[in-house]
Protein backbone atom coordinates (compact mmCIF):
# COMPACT_ATOMS: atom_id res chain seq x y z
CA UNK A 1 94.84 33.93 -14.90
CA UNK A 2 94.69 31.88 -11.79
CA UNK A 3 97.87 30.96 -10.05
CA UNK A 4 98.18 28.06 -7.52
CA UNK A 5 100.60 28.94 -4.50
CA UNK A 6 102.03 26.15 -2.29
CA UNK A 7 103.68 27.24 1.29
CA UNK A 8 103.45 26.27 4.79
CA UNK A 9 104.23 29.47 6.07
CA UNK A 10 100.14 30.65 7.01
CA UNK A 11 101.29 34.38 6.75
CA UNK A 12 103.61 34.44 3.57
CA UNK A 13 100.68 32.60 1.98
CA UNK A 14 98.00 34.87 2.86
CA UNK A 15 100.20 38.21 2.00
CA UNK A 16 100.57 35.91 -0.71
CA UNK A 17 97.16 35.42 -1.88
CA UNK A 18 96.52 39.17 -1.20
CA UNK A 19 98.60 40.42 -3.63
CA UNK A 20 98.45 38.20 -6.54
CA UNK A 21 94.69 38.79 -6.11
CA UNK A 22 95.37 42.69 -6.26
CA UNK A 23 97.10 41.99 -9.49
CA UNK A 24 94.06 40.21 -10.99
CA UNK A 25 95.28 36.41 -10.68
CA UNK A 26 92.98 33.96 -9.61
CA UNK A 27 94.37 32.41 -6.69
CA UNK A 28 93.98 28.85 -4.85
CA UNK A 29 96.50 28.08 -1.75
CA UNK A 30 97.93 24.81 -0.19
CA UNK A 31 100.01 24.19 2.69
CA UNK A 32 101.14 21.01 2.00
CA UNK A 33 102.73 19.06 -1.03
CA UNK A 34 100.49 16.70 -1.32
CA UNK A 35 97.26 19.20 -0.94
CA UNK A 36 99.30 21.24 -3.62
CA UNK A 37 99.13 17.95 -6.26
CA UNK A 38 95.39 17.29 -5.42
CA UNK A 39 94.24 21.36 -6.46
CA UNK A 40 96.72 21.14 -9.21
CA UNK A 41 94.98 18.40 -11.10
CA UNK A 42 91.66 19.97 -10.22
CA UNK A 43 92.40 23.46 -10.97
CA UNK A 44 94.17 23.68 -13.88
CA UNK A 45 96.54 27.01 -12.90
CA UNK A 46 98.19 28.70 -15.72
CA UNK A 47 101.34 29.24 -13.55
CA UNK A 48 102.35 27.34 -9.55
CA UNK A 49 104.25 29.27 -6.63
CA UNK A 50 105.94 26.27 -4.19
CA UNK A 51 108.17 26.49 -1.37
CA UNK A 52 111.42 24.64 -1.67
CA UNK A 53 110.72 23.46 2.51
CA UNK A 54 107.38 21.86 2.89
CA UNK A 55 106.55 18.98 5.97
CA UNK A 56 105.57 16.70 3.92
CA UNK A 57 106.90 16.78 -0.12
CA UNK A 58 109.54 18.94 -0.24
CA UNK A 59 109.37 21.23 -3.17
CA UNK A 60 111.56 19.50 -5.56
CA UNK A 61 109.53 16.05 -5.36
CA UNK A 62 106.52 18.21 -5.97
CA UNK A 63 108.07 20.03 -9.63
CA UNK A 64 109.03 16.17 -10.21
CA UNK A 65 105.24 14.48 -9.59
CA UNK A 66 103.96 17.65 -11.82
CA UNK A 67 106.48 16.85 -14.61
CA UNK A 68 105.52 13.53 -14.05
CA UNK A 69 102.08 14.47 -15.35
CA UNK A 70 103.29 15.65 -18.74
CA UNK A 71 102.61 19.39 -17.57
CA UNK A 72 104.34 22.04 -18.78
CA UNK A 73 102.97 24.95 -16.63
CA UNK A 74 105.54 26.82 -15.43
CA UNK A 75 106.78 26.95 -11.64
CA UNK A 76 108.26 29.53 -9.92
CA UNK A 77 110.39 28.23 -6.54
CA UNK A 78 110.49 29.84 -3.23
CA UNK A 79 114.12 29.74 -1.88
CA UNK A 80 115.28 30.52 1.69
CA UNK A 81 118.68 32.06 1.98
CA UNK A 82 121.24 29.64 2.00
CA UNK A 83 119.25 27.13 -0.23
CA UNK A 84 119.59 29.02 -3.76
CA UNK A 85 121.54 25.76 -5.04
CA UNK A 86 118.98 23.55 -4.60
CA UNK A 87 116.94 26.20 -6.51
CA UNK A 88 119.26 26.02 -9.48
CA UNK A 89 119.02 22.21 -9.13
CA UNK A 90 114.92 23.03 -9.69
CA UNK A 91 115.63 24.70 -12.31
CA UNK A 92 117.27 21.68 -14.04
CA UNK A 93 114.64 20.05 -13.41
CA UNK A 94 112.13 22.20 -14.98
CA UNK A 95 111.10 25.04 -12.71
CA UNK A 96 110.88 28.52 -14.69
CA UNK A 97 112.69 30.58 -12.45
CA UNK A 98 112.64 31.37 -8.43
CA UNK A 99 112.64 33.94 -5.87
CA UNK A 100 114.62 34.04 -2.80
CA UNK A 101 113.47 35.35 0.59
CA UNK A 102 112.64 37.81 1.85
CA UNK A 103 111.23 39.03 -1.43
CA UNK A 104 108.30 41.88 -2.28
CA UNK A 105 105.35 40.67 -3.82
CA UNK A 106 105.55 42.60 -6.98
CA UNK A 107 108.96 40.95 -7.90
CA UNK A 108 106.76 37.71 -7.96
CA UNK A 109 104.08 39.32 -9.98
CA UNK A 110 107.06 40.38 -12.39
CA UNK A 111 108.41 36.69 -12.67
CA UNK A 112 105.09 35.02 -12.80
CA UNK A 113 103.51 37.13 -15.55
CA UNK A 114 107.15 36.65 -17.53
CA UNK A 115 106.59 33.05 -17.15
CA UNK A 116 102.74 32.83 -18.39
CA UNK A 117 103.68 35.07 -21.23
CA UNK A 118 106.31 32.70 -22.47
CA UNK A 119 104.23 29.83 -21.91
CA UNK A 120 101.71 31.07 -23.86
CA UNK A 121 104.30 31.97 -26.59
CA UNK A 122 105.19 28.64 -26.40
CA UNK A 123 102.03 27.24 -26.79
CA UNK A 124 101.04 29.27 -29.72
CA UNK A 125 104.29 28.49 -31.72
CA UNK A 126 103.78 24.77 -30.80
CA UNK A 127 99.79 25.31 -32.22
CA UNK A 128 101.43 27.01 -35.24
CA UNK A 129 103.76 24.31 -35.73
CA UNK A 130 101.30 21.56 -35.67
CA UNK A 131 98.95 23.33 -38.30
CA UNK A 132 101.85 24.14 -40.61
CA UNK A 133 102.52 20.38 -40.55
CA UNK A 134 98.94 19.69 -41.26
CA UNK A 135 98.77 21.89 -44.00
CA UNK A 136 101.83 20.24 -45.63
CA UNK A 137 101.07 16.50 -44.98
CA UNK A 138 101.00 14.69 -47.79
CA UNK A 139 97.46 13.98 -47.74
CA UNK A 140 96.37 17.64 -48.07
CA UNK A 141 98.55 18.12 -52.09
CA UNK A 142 95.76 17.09 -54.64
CA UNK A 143 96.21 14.74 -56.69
CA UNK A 144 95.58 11.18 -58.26
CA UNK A 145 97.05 11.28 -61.25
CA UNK A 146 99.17 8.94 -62.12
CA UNK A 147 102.17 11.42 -62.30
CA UNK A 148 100.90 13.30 -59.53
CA UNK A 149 100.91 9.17 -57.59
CA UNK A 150 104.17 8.64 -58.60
CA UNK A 151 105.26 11.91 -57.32
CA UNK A 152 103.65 11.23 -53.83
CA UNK A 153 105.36 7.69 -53.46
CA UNK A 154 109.22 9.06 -54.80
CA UNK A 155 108.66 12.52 -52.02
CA UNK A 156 108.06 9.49 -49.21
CA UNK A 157 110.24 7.42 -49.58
CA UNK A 158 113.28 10.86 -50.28
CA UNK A 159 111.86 12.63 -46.92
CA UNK A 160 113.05 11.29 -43.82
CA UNK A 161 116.59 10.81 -45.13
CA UNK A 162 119.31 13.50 -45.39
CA UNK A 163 119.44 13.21 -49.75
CA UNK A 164 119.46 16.11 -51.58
CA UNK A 165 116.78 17.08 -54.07
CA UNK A 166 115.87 18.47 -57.27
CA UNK A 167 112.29 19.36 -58.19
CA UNK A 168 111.75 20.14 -61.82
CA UNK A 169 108.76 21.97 -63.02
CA UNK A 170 107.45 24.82 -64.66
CA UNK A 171 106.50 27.61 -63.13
CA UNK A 172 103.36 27.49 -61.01
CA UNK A 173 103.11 23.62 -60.40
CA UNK A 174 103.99 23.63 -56.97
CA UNK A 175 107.48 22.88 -56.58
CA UNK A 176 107.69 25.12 -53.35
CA UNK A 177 104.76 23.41 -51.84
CA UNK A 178 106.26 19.63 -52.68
CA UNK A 179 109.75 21.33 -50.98
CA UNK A 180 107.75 22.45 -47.49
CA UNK A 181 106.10 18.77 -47.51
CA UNK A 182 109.48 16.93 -47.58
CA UNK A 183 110.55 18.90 -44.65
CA UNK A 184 107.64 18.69 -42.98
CA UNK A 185 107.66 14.64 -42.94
CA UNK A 186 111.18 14.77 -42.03
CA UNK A 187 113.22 14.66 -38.67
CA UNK A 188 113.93 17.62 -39.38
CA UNK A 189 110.78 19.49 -39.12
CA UNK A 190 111.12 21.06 -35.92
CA UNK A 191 114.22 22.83 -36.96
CA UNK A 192 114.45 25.81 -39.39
CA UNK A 193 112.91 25.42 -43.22
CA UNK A 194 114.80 28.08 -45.08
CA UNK A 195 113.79 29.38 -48.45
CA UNK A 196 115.98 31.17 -50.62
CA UNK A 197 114.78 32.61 -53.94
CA UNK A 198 117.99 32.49 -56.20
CA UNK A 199 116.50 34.85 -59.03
CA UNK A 200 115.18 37.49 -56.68
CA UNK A 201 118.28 38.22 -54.84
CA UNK A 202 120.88 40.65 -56.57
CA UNK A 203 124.13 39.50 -58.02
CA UNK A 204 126.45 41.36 -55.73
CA UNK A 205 124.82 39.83 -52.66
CA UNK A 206 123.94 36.03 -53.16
CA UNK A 207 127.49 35.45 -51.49
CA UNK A 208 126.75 37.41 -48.73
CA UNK A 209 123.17 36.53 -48.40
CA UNK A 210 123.87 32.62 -48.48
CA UNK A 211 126.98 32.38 -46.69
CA UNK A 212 126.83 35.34 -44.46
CA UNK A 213 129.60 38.03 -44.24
CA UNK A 214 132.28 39.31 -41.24
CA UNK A 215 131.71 43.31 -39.70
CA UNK A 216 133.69 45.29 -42.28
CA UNK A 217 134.15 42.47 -44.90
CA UNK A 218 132.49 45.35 -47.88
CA UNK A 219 131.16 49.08 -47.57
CA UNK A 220 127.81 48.59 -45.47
CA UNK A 221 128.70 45.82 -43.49
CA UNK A 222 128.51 47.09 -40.02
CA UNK A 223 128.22 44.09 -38.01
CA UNK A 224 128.25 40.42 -38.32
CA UNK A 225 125.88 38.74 -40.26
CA UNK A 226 125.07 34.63 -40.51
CA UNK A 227 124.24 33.55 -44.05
CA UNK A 228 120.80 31.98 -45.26
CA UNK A 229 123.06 28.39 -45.11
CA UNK A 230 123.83 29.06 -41.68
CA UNK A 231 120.77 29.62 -40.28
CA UNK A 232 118.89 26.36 -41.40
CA UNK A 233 121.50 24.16 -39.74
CA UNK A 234 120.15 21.17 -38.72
CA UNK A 235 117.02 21.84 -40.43
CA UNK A 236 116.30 22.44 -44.82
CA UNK A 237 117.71 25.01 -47.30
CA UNK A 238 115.38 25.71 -50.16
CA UNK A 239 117.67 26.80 -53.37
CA UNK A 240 114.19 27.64 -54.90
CA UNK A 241 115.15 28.54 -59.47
CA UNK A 242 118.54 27.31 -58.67
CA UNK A 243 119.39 27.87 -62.31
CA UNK A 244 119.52 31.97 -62.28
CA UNK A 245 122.49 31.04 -59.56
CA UNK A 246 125.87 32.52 -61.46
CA UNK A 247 128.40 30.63 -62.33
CA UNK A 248 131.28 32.48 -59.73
CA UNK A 249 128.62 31.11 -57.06
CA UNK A 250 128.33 27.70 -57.96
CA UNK A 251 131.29 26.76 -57.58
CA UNK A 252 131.18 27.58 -53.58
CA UNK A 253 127.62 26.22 -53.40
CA UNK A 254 129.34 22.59 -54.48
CA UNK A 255 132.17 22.95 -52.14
CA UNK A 256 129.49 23.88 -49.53
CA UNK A 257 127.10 20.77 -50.46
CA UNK A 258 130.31 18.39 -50.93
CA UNK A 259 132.02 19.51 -46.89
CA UNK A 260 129.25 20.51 -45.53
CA UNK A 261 131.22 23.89 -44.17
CA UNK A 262 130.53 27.39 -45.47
CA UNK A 263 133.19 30.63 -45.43
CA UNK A 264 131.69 33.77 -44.37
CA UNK A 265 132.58 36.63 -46.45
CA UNK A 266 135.60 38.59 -45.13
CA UNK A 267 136.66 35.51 -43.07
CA UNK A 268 138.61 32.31 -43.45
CA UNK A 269 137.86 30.22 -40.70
CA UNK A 270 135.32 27.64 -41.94
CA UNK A 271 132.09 26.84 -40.23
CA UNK A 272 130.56 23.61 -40.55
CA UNK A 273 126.55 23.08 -40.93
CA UNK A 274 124.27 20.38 -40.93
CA UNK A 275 121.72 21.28 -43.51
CA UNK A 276 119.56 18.79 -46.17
CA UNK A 277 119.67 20.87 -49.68
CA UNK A 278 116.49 20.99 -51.58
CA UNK A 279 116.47 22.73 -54.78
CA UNK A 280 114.16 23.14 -57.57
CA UNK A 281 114.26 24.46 -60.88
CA UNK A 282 111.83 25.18 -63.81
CA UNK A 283 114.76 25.21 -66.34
CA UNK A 284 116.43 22.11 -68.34
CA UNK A 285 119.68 22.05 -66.45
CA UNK A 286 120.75 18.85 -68.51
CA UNK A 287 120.67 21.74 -71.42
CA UNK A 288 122.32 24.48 -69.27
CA UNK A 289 125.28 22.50 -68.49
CA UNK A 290 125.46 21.63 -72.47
CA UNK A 291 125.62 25.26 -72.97
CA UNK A 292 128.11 25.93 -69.78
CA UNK A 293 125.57 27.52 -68.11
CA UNK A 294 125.62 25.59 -65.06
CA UNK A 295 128.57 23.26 -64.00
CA UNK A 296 128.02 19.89 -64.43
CA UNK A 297 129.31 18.61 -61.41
CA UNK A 298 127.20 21.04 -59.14
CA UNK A 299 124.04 19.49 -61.50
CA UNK A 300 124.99 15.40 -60.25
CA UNK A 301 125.60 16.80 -56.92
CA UNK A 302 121.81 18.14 -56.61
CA UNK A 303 120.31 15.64 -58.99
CA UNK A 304 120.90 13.10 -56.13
CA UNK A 305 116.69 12.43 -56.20
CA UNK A 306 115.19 14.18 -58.85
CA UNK A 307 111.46 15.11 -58.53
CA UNK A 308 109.29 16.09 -61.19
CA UNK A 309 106.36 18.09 -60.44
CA UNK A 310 103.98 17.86 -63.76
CA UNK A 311 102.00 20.64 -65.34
CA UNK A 312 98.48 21.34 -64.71
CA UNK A 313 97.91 19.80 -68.66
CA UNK A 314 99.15 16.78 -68.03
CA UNK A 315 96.68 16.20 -65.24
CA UNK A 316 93.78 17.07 -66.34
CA UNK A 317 91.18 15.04 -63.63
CA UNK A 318 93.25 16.29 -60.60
CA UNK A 319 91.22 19.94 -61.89
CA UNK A 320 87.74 19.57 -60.79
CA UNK A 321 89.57 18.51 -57.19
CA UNK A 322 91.94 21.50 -57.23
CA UNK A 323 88.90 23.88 -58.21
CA UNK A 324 86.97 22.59 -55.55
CA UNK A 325 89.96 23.30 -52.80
CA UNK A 326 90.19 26.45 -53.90
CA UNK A 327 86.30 27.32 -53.88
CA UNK A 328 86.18 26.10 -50.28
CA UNK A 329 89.12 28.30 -49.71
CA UNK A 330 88.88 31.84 -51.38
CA UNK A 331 84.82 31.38 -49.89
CA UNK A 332 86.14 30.83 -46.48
CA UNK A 333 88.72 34.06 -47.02
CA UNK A 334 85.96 36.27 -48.59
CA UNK A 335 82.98 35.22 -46.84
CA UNK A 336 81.62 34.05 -49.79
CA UNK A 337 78.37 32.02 -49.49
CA UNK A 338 79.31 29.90 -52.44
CA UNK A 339 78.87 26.35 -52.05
CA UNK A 340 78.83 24.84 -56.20
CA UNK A 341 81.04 25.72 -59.43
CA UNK A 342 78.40 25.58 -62.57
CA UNK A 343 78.67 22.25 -64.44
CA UNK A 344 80.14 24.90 -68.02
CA UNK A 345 82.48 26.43 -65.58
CA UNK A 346 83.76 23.05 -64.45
CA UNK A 347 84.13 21.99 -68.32
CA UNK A 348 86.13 25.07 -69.45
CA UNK A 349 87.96 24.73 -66.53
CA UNK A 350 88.89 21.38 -67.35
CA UNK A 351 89.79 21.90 -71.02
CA UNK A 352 91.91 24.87 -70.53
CA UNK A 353 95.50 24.38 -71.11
CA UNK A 354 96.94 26.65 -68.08
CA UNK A 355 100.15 27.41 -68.86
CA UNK A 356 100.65 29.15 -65.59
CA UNK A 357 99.74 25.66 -64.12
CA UNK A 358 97.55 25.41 -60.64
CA UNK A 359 99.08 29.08 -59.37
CA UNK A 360 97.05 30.40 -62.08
CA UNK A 361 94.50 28.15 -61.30
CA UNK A 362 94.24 29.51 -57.84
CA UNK A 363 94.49 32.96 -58.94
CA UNK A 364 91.47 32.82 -61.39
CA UNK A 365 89.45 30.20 -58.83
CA UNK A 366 90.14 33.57 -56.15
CA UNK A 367 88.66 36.19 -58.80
CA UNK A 368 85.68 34.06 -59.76
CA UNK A 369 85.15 33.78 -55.86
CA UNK A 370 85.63 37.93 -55.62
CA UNK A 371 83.29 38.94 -58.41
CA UNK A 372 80.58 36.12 -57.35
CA UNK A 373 77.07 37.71 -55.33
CA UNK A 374 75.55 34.26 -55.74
CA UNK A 375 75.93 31.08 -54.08
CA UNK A 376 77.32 29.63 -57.51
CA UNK A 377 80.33 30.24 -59.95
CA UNK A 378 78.51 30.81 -63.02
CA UNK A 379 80.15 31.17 -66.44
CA UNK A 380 79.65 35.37 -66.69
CA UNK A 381 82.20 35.23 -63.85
CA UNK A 382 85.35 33.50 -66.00
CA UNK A 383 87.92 35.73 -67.15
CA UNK A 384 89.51 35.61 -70.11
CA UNK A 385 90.95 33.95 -72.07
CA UNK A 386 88.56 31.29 -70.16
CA UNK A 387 85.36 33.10 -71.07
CA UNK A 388 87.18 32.88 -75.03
CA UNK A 389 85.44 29.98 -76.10
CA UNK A 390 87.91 29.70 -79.04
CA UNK A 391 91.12 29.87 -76.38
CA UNK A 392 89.74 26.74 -74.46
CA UNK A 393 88.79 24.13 -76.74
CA UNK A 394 92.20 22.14 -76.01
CA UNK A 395 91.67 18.00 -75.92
CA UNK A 396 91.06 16.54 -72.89
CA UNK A 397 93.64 14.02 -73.51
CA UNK A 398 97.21 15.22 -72.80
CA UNK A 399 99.66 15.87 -75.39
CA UNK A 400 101.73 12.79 -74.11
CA UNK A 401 99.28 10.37 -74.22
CA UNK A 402 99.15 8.14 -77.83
CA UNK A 403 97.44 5.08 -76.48
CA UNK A 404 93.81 4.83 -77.87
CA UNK A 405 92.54 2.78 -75.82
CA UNK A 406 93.67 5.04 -72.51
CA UNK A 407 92.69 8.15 -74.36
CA UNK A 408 88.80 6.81 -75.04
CA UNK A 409 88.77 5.92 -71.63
CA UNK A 410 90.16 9.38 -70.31
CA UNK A 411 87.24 11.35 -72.86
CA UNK A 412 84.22 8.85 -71.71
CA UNK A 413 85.35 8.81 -67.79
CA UNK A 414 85.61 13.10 -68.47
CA UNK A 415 82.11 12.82 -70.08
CA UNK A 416 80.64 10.74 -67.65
CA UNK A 417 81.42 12.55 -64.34
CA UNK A 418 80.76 16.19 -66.44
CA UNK A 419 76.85 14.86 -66.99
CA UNK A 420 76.55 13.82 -63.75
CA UNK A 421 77.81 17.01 -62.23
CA UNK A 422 75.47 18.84 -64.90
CA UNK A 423 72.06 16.22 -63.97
CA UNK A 424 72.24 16.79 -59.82
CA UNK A 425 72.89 20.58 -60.44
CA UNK A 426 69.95 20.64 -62.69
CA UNK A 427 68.01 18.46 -59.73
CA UNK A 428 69.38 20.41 -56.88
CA UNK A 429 71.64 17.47 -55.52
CA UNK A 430 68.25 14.76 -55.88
CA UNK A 431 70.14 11.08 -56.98
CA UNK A 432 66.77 9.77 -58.17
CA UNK A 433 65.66 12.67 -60.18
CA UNK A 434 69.64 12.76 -61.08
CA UNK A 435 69.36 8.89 -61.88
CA UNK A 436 66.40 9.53 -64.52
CA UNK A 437 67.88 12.38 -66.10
CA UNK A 438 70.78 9.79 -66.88
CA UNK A 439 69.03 7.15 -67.57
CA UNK A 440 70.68 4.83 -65.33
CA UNK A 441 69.84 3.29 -61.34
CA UNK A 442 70.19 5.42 -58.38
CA UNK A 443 72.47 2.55 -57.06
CA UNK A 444 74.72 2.99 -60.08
CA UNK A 445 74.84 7.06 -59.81
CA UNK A 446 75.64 6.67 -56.40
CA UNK A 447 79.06 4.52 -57.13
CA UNK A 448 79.45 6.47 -59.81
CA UNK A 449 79.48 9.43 -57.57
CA UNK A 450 81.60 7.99 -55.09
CA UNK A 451 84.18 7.39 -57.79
CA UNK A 452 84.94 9.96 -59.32
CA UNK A 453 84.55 11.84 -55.81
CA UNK A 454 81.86 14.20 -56.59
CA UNK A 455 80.63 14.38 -52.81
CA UNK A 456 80.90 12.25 -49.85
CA UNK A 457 78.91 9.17 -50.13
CA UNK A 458 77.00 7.93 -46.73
CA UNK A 459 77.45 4.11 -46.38
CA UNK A 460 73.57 4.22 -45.79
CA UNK A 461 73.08 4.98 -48.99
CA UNK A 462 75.26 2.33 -50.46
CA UNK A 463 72.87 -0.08 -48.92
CA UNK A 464 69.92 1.64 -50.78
C-alpha cells in the first residue's frame, strides 16, 4: 500500500515515514500543501496523512482541492491540541478520521489500515453493484419475440415509477429475473431488493417474517426483529408465488400496500415504509378469488401493472439464442472447450415443448455442457425425454397461433436458419462452401446470417 503523508514539521514527518515504512506502506512525503496536491495526482496513494497547519494550504483547503478531484481515497487529519473542532469540521467534509497530537505511530497505522480496508470494501461493493446492474439490464434478458418485445417495452415504461406489479407466469419463465430488472432500472436500485418466497416460508411465521416481531411477542423471540417489509424501505419487496400467501395474511398485506405502514408482531405502534411491491405469481388469481382463495381487493391492489412472462412454447425462435447463452455460460463455469451446439441438437431443442420453460432449459443446456469431452454438443449428450424422438416431435408453430399465413412463415424462417446452421457446420464455418451447399450467393447467406443472428457479421463482408 503506499501512503502519502503531508506535514511541515521535518521530524514528525521523518518518524513519520519511518514507521509507516516498518509497517510495509509505501511512503512519499510533502511539506507543503501544494507539493502534497502535485505527488497526489502523480502517485496515486491508497490512503493521505495531512496536517491541519501547513504555510501555505492549510489542511482543510487541501481535503477540499482532493474532493475536488472526484477522489475518494481516504484522509486521515493531523490535529494539534486545541484544534480538534476544526478536525470534526474535516470530517464533514470528507476526511476518514484524525489523530490528535502527540500521538504514537502505531495508533496511525491502526486508523490508516481501518480506513484502506473500508475503502476497499467500498470499492468492491460499488464493483459488485455495477455488475449486478449489468447483468440485469434489459439488454442482457433474451428475447425477440413478439411477446417477449412486448414484455420488454410494458417492464420500461412500469420501472422507474413507484407502481406495483404483478408478473404472471408459469413456473420457470423467469418471473424473478424480469422482478430484479425492474429494480435494477429504477431509482431505487441502490437501495435494498428484497425477495421473499411466499410458499417456502412456514405458516406460523409469514407474519413474523414479513412484518417483523417485538422481544417476547411468542416463545423464541428473544430480541427484536425487523420484518422482510421493513428492511427494503426505500428500495423493492419481491412477494415472489404470492398466491400460497393465506388468507389471515392477506388481509394485513393490503392494509400494508394501501398505508404504506406495517405492525410488528407483539407491538402496536405503526411504522411507516417506503417500499415499491413487486409480486409474481404462476397461478390464475382471477380464478382464486372466484373460488375465495385470494381476496379480491388485495388482487386489484397488486394487479396495478400486470406483466406476463410467456412460456418457453410460445417462443419458440428466442431458443437457439437462449441455448447459445447458456453454452457460453455453463463452458465458461466448467471449463468446457465447447464452442458449437450440433445442428440435430439445435432442432430437438427447438421442437421440444419444455414445460419447465427456460429453467429447464438451463438445467439440461448445464448437463449437456457436464457430460461433453468434445468441443461440440452432439446429440448422444441429450437427456431424455429430449433424446425420445417420439417426446419431441411437437409443431414448431405455437398452440396460439391460427393464422396460416404467419404459421408458413414461422416453419420456412425455422427451416431456413436450421439448414444454414446444418451447411457451415458441415463446412467448418466456410460461407462459400456454405453458399453452394445451399444453393444460393454468398452475399445472400451472409444477410441471411446476419438475420437470424447466427454469428456476428463483419461490415467487410457485407461489402463482399
Amino acid at each position: 500500500m503506499k501512503a502519502l503523508v503531508i506535514d511541515d514539521e521535518k521530524s514528525l514527518l521523518k518518524l513519520l515515514e519511518l514507521g509507516l515504512k516498518e509497517a510495509s506502506y509505501e511512503v512519499v512525503t510533502a511539506e507543503t500543501g501544494k507539493k502534497g496536491l502535485e505527488l497526489f495526482q502523480t502517485s496515486t496513494p491508497d490512503a493521505i496523512v495531512c496536517d491541519l497547519g501547513l504555510p501555505d494550504l492549510d489542511g482543510i483547503e487541501v481535503l477540499k482541492r482532493i474532493r475536488q478531484l472526484n477522489s475518494d481515497v481516504p484522509v486521515v487529519m493531523i490535529t494539534a491540541h486545541g484544534s480538534v473542532q476544526t478536525a470534526i469540521s474535516a470530517m464533514k467534509l470528507g476526511a476518514y478520521d484524525y489523530v490528535e497530537k502527540p500521538f504514537e505511530v502505531e495508533e496511525l497505522q491502526i486508523v490508516l489500515e481501518r480506513a484502506v480496508r473500508e475503502h476497499q470494501l467500498a470499492k468492491d461493493y460499488e464493483r459488485l453493484r455495477t455488475q449486478v446492474e449489468s447483468d440485469y439490464d434489459f439488454g442482457n434478458i433474451i428475447g425477440s419475440a413478439p411477446s417477449m418485445k412486448n414484455l420488454f417495452d410494458r417492464v420500461r415504461k412500469a420501472a422507474d415509477t413507484k407502481s406495483t406489479i404483478l408478473i404472471n407466469g408459469e413456473s420457470g419463465t423467469g418471473k424473478e429475473l424480469v422482478a430484479r430488472a425492474i429494480h435494477f432500472n429504477s431509482g431505487r436500485k441502490k437501495k435494498p431488493l428484497v425477495i421473499v418466497d411466499c410458499g417456502s416460508i412456514p405458516a406460523n411465521l409469514i407474519e413474523s417474517e414479513l412484518f417483523g416481531h417485538a422481544k417476547g411477542a411468542f416463545t423464541g423471540a428473544d430480541t427484536m426483529k425487523k420484518g422482510l417489509c421493513e428492511e427494503a424501505n426505500q428500495g423493492t419487496l419481491f412477494l415472489d408465488e404470492i398466491g400460497e400467501l393465506p388468507l389471515e395474511l392477506q388481509a394485513k398485506l393490503l392494509r400494508f400496500l394501501q398505508e404504506s405502514t406495517i405492525r410488528r408482531v407483539g407491538e402496536t405502534q405503526p411504522i411507516t415504509v417506503d417500499v415499491r411491491v413487486i409480486a409474481a405469481t404462476n397461478r390464475n388469481l382471477e380464478e382464486e378469488v372466484k373460488q375465495k382463495r385470494f381476496r379480491q381487493d388485495l388482487y386489484y391492489r397488486l394487479n396495478v401493472v400486470p406483466l406476463v412472462a410467456p412460456p418457453l412454447r410460445d417462443r419458440k425462435e428466442d431458443i437457439p439464442h437462449l441455448s447459445q447463452h447458456f453454452l457460453k455460460k455453463f463452458s465458461k463455469a466448467y471449463s468446457r472447450p465447447i464452442e458449437k451446439i450440433d445442428p440435430l441438437v439445435m432442432q430437438r431443442l427447438s421442437q421440444y415443448a419444455w414445460p419447465g420453460n427456460v429453467r429447464q432449459l438451463e438445467n439440461v443446456m448445464e448437463q449437456m455442457v457436464v457430460m461433453t469431452e468434445g468441443n461440440i454438443l452432439r446429440i448422444d449428450a441429450l437427456p431424455p425425454p429430449l433424446s425420445e424422438a417420439q417426446e419431441i416431435n411437437t409443431p414448431a408453430v405455437p398452440e396460439t397461433e391460427w393464422d396460416l399465413k404467419k404459421a408458413l412463415h414461422r416453419v420456412q424462417s425455422y427451416t431456413e436458419e436450421f439448414m444454414i446452421r446444418r451447411a457451415l457446420e458441415k463446412t467448418e464455418n466456410n460461407k462459400t462452401k456454405a453458399a453452394e451447399l445451399l444453393g444460393i450467393s454468398r452475399r445472400a447467406l451472409i444477410y441471411k446470417v446476419q438475420d437470424y443472428k447466427i454469428e456476428e457479421v463483419a461490415p467487410s463482408e457485407l461489402q463482399d
